[in-house]
C-alpha atoms as a PDB file:
ATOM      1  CA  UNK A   1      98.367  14.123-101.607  1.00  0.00           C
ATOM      2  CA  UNK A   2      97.430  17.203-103.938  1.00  0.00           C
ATOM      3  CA  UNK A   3      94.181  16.674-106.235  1.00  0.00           C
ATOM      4  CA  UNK A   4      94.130  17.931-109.726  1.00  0.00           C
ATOM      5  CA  UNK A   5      93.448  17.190-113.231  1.00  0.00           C
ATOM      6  CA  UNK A   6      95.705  14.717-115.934  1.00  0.00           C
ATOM      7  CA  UNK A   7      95.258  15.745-119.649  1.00  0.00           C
ATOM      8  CA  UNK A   8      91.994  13.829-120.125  1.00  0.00           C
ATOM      9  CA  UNK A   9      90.290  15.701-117.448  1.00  0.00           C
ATOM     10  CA  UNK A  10      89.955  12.934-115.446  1.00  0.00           C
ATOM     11  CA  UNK A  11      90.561  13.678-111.466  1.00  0.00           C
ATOM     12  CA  UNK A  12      94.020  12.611-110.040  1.00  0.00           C
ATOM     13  CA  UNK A  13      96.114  12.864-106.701  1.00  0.00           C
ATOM     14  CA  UNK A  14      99.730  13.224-106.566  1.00  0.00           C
ATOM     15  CA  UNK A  15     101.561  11.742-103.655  1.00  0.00           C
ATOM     16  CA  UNK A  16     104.352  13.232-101.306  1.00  0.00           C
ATOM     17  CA  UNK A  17     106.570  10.911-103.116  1.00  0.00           C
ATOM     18  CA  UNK A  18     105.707  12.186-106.470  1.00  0.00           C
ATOM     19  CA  UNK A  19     103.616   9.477-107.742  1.00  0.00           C
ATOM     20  CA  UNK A  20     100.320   9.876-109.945  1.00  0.00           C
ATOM     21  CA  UNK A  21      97.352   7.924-109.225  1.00  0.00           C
ATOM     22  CA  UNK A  22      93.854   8.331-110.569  1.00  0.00           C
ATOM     23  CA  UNK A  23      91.467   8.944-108.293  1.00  0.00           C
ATOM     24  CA  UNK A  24      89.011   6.466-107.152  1.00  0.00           C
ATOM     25  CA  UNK A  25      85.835   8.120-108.340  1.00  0.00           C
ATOM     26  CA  UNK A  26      87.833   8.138-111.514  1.00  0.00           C
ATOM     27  CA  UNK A  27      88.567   4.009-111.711  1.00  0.00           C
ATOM     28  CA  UNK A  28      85.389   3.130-110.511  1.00  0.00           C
ATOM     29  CA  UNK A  29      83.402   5.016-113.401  1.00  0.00           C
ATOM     30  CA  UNK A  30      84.759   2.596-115.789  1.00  0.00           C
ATOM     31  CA  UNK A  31      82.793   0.258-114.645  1.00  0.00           C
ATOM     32  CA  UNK A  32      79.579   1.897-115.661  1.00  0.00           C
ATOM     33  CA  UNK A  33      80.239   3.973-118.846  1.00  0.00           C
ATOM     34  CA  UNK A  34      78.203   1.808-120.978  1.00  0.00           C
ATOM     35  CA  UNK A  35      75.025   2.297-118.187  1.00  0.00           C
ATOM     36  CA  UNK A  36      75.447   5.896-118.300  1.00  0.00           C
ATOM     37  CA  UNK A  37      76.084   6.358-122.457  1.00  0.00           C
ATOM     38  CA  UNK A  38      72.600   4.046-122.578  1.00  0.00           C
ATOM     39  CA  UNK A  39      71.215   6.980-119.690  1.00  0.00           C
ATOM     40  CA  UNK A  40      72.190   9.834-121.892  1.00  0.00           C
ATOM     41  CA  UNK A  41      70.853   7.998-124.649  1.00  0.00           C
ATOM     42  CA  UNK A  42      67.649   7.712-123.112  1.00  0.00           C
ATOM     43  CA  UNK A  43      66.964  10.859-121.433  1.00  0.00           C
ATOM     44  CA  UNK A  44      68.669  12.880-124.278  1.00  0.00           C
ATOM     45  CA  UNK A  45      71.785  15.182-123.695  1.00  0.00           C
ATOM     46  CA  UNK A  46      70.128  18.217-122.476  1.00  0.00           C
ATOM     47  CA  UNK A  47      68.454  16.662-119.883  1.00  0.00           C
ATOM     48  CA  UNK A  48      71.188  14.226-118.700  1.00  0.00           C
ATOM     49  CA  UNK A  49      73.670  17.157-118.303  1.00  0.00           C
ATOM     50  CA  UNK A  50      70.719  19.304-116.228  1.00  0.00           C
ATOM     51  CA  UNK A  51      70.609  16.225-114.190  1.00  0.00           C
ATOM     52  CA  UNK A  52      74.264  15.593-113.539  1.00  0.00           C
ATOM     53  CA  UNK A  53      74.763  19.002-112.734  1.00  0.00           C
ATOM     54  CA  UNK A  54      71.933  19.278-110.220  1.00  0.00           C
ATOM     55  CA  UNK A  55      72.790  16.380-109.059  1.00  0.00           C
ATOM     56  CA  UNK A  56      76.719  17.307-108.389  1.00  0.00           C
ATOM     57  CA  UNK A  57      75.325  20.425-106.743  1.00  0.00           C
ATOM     58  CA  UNK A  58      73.452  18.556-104.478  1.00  0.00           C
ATOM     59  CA  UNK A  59      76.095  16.093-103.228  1.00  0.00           C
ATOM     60  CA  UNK A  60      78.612  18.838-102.942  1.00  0.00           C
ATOM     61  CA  UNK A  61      76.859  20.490-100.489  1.00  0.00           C
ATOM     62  CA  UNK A  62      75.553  17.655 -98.541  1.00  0.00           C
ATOM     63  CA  UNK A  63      79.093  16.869 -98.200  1.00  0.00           C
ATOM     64  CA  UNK A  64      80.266  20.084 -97.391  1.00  0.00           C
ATOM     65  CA  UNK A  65      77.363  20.414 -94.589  1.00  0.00           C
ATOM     66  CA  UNK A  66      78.384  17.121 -93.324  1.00  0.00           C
ATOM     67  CA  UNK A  67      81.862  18.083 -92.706  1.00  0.00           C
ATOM     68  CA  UNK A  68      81.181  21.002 -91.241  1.00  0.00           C
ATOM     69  CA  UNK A  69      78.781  19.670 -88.985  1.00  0.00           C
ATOM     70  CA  UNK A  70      80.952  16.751 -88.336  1.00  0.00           C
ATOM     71  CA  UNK A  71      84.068  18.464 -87.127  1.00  0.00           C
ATOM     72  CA  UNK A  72      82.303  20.660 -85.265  1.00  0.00           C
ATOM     73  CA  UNK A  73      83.085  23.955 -87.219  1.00  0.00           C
ATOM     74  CA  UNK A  74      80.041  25.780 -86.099  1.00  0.00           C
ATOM     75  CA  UNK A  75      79.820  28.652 -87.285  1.00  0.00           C
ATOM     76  CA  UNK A  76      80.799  27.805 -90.942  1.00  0.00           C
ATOM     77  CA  UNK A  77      77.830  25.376 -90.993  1.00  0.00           C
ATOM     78  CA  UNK A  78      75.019  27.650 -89.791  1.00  0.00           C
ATOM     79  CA  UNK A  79      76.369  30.070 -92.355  1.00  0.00           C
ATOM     80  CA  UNK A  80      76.576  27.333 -94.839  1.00  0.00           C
ATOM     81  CA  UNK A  81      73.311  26.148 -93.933  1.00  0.00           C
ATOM     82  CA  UNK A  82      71.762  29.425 -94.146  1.00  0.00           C
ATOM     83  CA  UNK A  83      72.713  29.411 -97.876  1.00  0.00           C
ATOM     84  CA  UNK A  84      71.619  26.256 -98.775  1.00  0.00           C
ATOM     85  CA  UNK A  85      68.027  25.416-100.739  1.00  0.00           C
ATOM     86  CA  UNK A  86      64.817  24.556 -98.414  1.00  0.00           C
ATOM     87  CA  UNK A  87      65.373  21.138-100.547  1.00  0.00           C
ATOM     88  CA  UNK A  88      68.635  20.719 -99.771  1.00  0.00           C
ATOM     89  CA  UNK A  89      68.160  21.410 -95.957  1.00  0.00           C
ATOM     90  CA  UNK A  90      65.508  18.641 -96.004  1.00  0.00           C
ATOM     91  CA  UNK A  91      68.288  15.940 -97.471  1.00  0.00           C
ATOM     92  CA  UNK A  92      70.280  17.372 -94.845  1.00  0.00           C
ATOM     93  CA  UNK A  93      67.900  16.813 -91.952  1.00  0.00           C
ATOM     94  CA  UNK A  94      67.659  13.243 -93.187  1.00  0.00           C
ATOM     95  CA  UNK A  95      71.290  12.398 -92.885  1.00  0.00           C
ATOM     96  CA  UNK A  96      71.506  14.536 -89.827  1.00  0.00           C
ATOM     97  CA  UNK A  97      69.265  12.840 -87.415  1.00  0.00           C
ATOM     98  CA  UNK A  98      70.348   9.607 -88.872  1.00  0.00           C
ATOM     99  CA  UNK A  99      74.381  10.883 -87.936  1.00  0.00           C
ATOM    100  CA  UNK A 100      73.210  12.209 -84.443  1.00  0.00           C
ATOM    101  CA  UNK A 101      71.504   9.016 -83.818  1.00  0.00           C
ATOM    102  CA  UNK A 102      74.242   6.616 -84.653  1.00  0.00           C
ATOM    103  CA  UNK A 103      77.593   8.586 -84.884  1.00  0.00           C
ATOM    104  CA  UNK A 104      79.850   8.645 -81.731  1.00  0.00           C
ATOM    105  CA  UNK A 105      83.091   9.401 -82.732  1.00  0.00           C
ATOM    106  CA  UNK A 106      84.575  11.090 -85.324  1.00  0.00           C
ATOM    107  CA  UNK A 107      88.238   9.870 -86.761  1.00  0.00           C
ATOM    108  CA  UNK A 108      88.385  11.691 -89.936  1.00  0.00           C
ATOM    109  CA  UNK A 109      86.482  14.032 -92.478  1.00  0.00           C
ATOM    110  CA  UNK A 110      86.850  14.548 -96.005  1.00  0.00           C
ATOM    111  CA  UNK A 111      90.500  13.122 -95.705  1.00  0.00           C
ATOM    112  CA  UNK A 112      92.927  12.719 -99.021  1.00  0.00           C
ATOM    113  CA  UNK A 113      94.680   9.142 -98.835  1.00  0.00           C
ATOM    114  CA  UNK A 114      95.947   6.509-101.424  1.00  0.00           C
ATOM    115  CA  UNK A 115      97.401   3.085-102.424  1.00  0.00           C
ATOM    116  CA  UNK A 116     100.791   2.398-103.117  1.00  0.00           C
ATOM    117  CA  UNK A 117      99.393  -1.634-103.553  1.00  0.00           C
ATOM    118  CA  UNK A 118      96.129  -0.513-105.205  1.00  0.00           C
ATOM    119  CA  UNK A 119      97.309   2.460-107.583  1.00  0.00           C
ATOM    120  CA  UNK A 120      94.509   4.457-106.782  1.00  0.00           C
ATOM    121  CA  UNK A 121      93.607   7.478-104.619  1.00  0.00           C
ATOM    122  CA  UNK A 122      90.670   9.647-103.020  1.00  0.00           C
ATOM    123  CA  UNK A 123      88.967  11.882-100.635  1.00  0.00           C
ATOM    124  CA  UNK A 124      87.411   9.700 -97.817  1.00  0.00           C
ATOM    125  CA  UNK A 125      84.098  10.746 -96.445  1.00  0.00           C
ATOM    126  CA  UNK A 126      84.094   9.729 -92.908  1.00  0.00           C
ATOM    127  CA  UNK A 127      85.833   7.272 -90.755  1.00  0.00           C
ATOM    128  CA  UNK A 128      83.852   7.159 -87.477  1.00  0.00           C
ATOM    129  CA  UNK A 129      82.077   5.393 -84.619  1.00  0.00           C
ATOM    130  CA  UNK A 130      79.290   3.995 -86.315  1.00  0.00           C
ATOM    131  CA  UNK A 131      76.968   2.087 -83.453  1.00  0.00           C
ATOM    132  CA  UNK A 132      79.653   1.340 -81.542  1.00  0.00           C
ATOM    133  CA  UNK A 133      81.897   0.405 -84.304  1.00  0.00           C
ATOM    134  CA  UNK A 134      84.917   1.638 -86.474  1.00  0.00           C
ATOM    135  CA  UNK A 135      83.764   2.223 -90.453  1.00  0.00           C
ATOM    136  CA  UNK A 136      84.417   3.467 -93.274  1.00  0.00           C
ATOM    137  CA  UNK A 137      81.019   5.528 -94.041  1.00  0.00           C
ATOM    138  CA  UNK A 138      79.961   7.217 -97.243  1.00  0.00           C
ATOM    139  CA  UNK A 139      77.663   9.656 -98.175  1.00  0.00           C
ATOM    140  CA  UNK A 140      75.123   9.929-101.143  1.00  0.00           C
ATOM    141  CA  UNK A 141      72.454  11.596-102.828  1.00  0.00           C
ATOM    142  CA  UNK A 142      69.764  10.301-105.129  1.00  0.00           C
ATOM    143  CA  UNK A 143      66.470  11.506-106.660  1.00  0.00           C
ATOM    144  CA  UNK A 144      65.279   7.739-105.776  1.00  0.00           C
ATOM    145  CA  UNK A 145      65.474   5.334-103.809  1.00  0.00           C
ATOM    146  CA  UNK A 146      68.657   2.664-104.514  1.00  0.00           C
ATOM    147  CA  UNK A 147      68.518  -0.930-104.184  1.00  0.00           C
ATOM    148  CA  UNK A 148      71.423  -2.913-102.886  1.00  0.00           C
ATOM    149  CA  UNK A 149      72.353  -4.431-106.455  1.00  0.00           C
ATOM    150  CA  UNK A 150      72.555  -1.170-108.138  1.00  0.00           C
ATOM    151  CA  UNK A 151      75.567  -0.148-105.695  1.00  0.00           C
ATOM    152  CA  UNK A 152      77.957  -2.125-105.844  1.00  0.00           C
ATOM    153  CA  UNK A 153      80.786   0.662-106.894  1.00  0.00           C
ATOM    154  CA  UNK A 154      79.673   2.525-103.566  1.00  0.00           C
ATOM    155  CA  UNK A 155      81.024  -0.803-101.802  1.00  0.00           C
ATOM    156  CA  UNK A 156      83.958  -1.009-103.928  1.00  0.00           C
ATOM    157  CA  UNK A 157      84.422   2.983-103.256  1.00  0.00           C
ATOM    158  CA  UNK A 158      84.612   2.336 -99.203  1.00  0.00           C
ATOM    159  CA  UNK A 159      86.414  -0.646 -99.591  1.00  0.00           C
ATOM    160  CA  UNK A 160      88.977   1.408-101.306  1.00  0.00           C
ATOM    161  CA  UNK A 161      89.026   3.684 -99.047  1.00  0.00           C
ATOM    162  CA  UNK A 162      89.006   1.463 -96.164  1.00  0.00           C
ATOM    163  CA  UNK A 163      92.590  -0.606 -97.577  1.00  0.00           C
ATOM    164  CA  UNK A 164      93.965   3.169 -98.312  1.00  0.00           C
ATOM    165  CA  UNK A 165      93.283   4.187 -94.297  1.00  0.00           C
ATOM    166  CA  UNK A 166      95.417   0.867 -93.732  1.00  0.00           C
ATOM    167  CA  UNK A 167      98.312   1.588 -95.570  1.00  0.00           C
ATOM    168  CA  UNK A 168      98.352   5.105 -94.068  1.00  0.00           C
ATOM    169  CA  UNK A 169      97.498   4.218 -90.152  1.00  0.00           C
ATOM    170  CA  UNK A 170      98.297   0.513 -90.156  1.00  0.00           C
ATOM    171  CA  UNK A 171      94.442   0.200 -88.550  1.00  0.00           C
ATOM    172  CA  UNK A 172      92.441  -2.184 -90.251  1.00  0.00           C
ATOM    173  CA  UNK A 173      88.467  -1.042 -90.474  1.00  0.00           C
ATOM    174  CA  UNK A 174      86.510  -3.828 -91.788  1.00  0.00           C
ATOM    175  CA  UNK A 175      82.922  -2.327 -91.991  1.00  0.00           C
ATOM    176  CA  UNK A 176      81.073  -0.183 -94.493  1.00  0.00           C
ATOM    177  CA  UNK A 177      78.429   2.338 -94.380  1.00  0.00           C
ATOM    178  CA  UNK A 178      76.660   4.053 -97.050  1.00  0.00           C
ATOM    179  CA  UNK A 179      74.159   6.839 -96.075  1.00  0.00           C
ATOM    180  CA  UNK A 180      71.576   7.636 -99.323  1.00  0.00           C
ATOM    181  CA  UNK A 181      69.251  10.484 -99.006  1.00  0.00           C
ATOM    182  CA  UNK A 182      66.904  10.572-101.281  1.00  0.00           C
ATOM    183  CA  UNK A 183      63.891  13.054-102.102  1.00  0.00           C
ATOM    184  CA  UNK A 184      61.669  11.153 -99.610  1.00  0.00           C
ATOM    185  CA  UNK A 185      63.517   9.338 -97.376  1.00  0.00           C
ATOM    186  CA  UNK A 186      67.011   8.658 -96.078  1.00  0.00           C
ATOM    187  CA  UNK A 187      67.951   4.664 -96.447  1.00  0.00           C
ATOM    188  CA  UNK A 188      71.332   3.487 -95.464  1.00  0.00           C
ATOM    189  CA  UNK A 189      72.884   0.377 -96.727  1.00  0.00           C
ATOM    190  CA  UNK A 190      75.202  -1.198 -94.171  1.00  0.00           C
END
């Protein structure tokens, strides 16, 4: 699919047949508006924005890193990583070992796929070998720590994205991984 923009500015992926879905980054933010208005609310609007846009940065290039590293496009990532904060590297190092560790196989990397039956669309992170087993696995960063309860749109994200990789493969991946790095620590909730 191509990725743009509709009217509203809201992210959306148009299929080879022509058809417009929002994306799933997009449809799952509904679900916490009133959590993030309250947020802004709190912090105040200056503040909230310098966080968001840090925080964007941050999981931008994590991503990017990932992908690079992942498909093994070498010599992009040492460049990348070259140009990438001391901070940042640290996140990186985090996910990295944990990747190295427990990553055998690599399916697919920052891949574009939708739902005719859903509606919806998105960029996958990963589809891999994951300790000896297919998953869908997802990357994140935080400036804390998360708890299991607070994530429940990061399942809904991967479970997405898992039923999207079934309507375009016809293979059925029933697990979910989320990889968090955090400030201090990486923590990954299966």
């Amino acid at each position: 699919p191509v990725r743009g923009v509709d009217d509203s500015g809201k992210r959306k992926y148009i299929t080879p047949e022509g058809k417009s879905y929002p994306s799933m980054t997009t449809v799952l933010s509904m679900l916490s508006d009133e959590g993030i208005k309250q947020w802004r609310l709190n912090v105040g609007e200056i503040q909230a924005e310098s966080i968001s846009r840090v925080a964007k940065m941050r999981g931008e290039r994590i991503h990017l890193l990932a992908e690079k590293y992942l498909l093994g496009q070498i010599d992009e990532y040492q460049v990348l990583l070259r140009k990438t904060a001391p901070d940042l590297i640290a996140l990186w190092k985090t996910l990295k070992a944990h990747l190295d560790e427990n990553v055998t196989e690599v399916f697919a990397s920052e891949v574009q796929m939708w739902s005719d039956e859903l509606g919806i669309a998105g960029t996958v992170d990963l589809i891999c070998k994951y300790r000896g087993k297919w998953v869908v696995l997802d990357f994140k960063t935080s400036f804390k720590e998360k708890q299991r309860e607070h994530i429940s749109g990061y399942f809904m994200q991967c479970a997405g994205y898992s039923k999207m990789w079934q309507e375009r493969t016809g293979i059925e991946i029933k697990l979910i991984v989320v990889l968090i790095a955090t400030e201090f620590l990486s923590n990954t909730v299966p």
